[in-house]
C-alpha atoms as a PDB file:
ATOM      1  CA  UNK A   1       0.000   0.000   0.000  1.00  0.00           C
ATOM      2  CA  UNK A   2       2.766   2.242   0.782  1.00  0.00           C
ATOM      3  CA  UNK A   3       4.398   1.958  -2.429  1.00  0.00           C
ATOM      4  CA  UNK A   4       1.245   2.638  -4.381  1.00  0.00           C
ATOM      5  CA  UNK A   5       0.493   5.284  -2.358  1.00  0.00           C
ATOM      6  CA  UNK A   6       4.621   6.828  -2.745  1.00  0.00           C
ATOM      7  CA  UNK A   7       4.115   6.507  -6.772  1.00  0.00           C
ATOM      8  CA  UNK A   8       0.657   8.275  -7.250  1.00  0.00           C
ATOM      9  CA  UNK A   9       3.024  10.926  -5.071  1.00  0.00           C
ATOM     10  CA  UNK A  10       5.862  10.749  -7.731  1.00  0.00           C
ATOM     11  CA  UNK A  11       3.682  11.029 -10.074  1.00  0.00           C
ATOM     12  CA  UNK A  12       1.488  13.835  -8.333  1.00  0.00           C
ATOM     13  CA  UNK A  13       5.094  15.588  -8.044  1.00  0.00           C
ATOM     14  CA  UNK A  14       5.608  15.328 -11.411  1.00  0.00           C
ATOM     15  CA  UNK A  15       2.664  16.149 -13.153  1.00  0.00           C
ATOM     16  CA  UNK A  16       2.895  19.260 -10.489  1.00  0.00           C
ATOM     17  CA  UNK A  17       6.277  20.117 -11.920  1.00  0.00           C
ATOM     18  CA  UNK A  18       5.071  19.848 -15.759  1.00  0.00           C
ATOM     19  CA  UNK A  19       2.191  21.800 -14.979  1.00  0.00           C
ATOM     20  CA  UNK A  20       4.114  24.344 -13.551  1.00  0.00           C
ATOM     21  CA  UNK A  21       6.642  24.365 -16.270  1.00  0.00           C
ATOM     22  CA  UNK A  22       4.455  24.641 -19.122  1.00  0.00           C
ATOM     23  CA  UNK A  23       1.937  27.911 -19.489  1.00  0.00           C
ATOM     24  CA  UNK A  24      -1.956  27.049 -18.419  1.00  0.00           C
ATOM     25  CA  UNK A  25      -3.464  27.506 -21.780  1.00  0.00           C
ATOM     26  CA  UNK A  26      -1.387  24.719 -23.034  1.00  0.00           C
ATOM     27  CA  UNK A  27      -0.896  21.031 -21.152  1.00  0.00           C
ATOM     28  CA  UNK A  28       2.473  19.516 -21.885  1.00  0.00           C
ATOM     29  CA  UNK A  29       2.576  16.282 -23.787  1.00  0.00           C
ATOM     30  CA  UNK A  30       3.191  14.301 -20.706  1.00  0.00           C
ATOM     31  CA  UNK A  31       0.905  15.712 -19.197  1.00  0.00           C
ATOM     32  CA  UNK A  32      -1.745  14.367 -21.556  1.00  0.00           C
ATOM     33  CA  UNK A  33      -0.145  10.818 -21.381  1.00  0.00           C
ATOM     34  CA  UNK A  34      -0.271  10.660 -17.822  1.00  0.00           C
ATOM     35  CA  UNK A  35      -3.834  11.903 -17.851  1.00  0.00           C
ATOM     36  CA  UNK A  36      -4.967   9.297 -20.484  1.00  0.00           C
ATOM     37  CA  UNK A  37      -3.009   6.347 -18.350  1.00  0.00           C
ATOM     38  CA  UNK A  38      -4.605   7.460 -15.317  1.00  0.00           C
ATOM     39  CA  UNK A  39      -8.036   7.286 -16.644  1.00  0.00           C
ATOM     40  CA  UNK A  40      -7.481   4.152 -17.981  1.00  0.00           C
ATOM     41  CA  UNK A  41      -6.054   2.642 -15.252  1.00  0.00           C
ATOM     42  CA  UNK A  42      -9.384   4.256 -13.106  1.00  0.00           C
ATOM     43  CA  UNK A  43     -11.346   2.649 -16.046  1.00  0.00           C
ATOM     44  CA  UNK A  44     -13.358  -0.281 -14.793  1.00  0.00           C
ATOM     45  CA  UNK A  45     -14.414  -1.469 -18.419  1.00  0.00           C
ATOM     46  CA  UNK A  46     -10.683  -3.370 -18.721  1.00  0.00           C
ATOM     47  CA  UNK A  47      -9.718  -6.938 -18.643  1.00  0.00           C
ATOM     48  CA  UNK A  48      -9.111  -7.560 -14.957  1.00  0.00           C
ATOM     49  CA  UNK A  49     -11.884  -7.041 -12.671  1.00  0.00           C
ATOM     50  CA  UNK A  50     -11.318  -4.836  -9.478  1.00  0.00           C
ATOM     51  CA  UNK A  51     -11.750  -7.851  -7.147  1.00  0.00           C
ATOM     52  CA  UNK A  52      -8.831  -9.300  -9.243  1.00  0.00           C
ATOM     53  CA  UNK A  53      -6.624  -6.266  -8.947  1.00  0.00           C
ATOM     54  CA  UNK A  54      -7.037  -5.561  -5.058  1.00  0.00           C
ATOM     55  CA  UNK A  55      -6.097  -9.566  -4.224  1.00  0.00           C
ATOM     56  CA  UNK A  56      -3.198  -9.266  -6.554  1.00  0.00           C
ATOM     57  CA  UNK A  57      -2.578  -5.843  -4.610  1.00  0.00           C
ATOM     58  CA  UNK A  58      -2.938  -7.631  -1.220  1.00  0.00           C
ATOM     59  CA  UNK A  59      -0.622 -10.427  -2.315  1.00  0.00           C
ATOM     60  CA  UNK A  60       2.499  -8.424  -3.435  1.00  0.00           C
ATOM     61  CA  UNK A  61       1.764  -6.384  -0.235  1.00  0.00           C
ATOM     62  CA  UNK A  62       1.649  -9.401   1.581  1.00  0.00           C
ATOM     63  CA  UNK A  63       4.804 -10.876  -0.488  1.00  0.00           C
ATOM     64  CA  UNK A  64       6.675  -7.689   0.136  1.00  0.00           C
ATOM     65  CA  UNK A  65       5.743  -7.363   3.908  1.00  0.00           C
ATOM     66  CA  UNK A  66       6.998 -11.326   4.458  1.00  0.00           C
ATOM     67  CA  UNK A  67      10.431  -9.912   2.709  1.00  0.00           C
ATOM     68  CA  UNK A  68      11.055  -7.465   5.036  1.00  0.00           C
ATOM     69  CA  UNK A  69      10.112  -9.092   8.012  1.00  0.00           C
ATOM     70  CA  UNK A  70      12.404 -11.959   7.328  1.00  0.00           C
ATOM     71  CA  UNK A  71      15.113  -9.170   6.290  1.00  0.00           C
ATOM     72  CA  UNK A  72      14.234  -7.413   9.595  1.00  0.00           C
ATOM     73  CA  UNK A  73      14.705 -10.674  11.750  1.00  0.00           C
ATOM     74  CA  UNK A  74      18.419 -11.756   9.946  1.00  0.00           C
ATOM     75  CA  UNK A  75      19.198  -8.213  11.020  1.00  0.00           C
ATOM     76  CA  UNK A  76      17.700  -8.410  14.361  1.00  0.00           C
ATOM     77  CA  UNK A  77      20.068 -11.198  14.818  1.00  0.00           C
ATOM     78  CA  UNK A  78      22.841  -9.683  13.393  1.00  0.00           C
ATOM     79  CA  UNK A  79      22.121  -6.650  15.615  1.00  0.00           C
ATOM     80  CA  UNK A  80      21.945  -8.472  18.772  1.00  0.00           C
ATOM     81  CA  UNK A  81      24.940  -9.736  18.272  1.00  0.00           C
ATOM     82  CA  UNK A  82      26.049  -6.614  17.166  1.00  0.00           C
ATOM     83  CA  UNK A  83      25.044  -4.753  19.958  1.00  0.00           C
ATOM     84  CA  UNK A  84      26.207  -7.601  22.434  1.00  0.00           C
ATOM     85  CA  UNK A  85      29.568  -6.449  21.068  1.00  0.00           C
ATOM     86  CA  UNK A  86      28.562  -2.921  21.195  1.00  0.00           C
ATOM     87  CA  UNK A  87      27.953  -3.625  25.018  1.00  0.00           C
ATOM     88  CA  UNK A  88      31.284  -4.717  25.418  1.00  0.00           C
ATOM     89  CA  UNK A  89      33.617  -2.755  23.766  1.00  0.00           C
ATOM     90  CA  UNK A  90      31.087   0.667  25.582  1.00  0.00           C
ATOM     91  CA  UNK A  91      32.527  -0.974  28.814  1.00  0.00           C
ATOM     92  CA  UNK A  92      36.003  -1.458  28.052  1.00  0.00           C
ATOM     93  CA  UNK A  93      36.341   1.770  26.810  1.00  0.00           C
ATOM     94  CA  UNK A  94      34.338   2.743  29.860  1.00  0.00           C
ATOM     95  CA  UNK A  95      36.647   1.290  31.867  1.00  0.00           C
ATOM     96  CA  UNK A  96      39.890   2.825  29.830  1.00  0.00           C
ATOM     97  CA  UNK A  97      38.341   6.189  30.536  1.00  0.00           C
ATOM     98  CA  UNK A  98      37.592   5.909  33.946  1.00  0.00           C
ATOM     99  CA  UNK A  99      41.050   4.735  34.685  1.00  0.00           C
ATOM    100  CA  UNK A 100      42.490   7.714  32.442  1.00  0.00           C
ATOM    101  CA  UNK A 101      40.058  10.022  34.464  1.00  0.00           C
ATOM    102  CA  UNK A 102      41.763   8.359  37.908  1.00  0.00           C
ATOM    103  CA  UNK A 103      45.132   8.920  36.441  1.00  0.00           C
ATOM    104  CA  UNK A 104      44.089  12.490  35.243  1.00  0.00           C
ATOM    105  CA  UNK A 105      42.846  13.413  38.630  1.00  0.00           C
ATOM    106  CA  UNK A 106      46.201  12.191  40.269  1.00  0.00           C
ATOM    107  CA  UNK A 107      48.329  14.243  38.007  1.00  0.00           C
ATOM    108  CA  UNK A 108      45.995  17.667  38.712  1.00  0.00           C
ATOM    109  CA  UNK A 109      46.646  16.783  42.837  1.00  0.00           C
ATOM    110  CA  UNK A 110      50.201  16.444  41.963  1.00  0.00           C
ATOM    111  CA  UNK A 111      50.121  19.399  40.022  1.00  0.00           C
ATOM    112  CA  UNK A 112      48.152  21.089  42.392  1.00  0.00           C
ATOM    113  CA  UNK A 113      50.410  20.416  45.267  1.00  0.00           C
ATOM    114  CA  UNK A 114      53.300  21.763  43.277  1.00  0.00           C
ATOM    115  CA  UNK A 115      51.776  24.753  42.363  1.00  0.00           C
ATOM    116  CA  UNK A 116      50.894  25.275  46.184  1.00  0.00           C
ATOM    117  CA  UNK A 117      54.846  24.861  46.952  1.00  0.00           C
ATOM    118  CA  UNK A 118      55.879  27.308  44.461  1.00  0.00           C
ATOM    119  CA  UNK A 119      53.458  30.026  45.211  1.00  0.00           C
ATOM    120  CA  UNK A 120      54.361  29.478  49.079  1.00  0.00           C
ATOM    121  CA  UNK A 121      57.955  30.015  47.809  1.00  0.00           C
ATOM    122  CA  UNK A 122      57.111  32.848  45.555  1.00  0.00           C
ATOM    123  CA  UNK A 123      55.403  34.482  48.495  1.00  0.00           C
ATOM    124  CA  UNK A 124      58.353  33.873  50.814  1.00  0.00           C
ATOM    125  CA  UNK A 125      60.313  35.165  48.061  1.00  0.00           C
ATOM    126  CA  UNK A 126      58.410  38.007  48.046  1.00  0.00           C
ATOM    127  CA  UNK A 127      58.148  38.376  51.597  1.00  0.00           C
ATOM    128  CA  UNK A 128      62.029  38.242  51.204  1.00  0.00           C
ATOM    129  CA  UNK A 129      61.999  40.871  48.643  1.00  0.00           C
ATOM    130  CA  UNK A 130      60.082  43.036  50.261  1.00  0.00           C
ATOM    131  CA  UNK A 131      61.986  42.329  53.285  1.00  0.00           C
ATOM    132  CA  UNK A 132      65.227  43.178  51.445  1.00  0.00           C
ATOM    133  CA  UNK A 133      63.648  46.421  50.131  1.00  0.00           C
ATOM    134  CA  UNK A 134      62.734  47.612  53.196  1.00  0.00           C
ATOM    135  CA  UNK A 135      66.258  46.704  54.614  1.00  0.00           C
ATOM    136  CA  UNK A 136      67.660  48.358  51.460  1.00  0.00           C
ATOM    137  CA  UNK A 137      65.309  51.227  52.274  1.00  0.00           C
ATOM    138  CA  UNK A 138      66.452  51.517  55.303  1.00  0.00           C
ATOM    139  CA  UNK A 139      70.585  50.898  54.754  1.00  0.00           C
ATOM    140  CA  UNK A 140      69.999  53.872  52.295  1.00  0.00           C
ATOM    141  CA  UNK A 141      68.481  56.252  54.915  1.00  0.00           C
ATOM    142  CA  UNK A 142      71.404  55.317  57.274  1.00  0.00           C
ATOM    143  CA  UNK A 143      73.805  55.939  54.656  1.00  0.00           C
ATOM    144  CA  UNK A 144      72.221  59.403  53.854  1.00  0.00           C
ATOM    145  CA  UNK A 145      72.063  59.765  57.543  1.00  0.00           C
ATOM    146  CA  UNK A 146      75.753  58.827  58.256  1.00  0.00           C
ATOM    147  CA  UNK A 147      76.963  61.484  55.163  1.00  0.00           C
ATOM    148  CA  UNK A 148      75.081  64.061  57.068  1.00  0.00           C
ATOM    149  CA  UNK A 149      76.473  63.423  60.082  1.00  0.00           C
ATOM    150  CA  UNK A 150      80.280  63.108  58.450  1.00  0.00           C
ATOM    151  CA  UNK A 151      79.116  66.948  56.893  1.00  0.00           C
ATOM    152  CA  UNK A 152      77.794  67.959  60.285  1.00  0.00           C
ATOM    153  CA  UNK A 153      81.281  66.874  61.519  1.00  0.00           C
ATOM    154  CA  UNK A 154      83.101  68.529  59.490  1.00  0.00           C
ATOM    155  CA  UNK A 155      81.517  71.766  59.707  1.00  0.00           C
ATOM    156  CA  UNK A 156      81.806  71.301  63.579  1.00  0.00           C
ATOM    157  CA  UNK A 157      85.460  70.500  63.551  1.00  0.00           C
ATOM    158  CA  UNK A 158      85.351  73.764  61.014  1.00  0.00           C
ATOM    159  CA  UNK A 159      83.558  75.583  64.016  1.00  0.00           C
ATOM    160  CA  UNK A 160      85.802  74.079  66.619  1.00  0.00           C
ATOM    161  CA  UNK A 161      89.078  75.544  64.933  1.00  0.00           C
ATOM    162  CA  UNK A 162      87.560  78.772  64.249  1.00  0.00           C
ATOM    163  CA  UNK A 163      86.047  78.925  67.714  1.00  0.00           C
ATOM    164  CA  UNK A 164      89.478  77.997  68.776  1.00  0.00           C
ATOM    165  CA  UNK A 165      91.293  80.542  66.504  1.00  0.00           C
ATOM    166  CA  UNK A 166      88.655  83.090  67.826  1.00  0.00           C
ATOM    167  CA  UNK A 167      89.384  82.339  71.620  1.00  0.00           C
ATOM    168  CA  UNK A 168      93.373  82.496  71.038  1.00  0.00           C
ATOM    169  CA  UNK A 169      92.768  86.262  69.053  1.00  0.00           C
ATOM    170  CA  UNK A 170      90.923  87.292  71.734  1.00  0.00           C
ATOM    171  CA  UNK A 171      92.824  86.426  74.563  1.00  0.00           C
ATOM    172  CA  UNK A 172      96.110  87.671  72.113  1.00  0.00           C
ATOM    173  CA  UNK A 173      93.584  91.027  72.315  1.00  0.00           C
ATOM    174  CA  UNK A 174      93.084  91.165  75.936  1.00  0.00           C
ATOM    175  CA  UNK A 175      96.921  91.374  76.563  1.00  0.00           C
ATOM    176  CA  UNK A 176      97.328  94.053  73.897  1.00  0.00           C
ATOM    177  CA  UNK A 177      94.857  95.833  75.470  1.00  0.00           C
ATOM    178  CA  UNK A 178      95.997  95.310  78.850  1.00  0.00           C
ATOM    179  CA  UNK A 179      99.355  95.910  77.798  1.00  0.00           C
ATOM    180  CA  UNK A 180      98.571  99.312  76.167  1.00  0.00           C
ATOM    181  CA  UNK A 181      96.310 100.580  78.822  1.00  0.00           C
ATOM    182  CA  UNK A 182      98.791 100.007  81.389  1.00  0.00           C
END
């Protein structure tokens, strides 16, 4: 039934498609033939009677149903043991996968635990750096602080001599004086 009904489609399609090809006024040459086979075929006046036609229907339905049933069952065999097989090889590879996963998660804890360790040591490194800065920081004050002392040293020994030089002209005064207003 399904095949009758797929070629009065075809043909449905077709006569569609010549139709629509040609212009209205004028129906294609196919056209006509398929018109004229169709109405003969719809024609009840012919040889076989229609009782005759639907049996013969029924039996090459019947015919091609028993075909692909036994078709259907060889593959149905052929399918269970297929997917028996399927089965199998779904849990082997199953089975290779969750032992790659197991494996994969081992190597990210690894991994993980390494990256932990170098972070901690880039932190103390940083901690370190940041220690040394500061201790840089701070050697560099001193430094500055130590050169102004050395200047302020300087200019105090400066002040010492000329304080000194000072106290030995004026005492070098007093005597002149005293000398003179004697």
């Amino acid at each position: 039934m399904s095949s009758l009904y797929s070629r009065s489609k075809d043909l449905s399609s077709r006569s569609r498609k010549s139709l629509s090809d040609s212009p209205p006024s004028s129906p294609s040459p196919s056209t006509k033939t398929f018109r004229q086979d169709r109405a003969s075929r719809s024609d009840s006046s012919g040889v076989e009677p229609a009782s005759d036609r639907l049996s013969a229907r029924t039996s090459t339905y019947t015919r091609r149903e028993n075909r692909l049933a036994s078709l259907s069952k060889t593959e149905d065999d052929s399918a269970s043991k297929d997917y028996k097989k399927l089965y199998e090889d779904a849990l082997t590879e199953n089975e290779k996968l969750k032992s790659r996963l197991e494996d994969s998660k081992q190597e990210l804890t690894k991994i993980r635990s390494q990256l932990d360790r170098v972070t901690q040591k880039q932190d103390r490194m940083s901690e370190r750096s940041t220690v040394f800065e500061s201790e840089k920081r701070e050697k560099e004050a001193l430094e500055k602080r130590v050169s102004d002392m050395e200047e302020e040293f300087k200019v105090l020994t400066e002040l010492k001599s000329d304080n000194q030089r000072l106290k030995d002209e004026n005492g070098a005064l007093i005597r002149v004086i005293s000398k003179l207003s004697k």
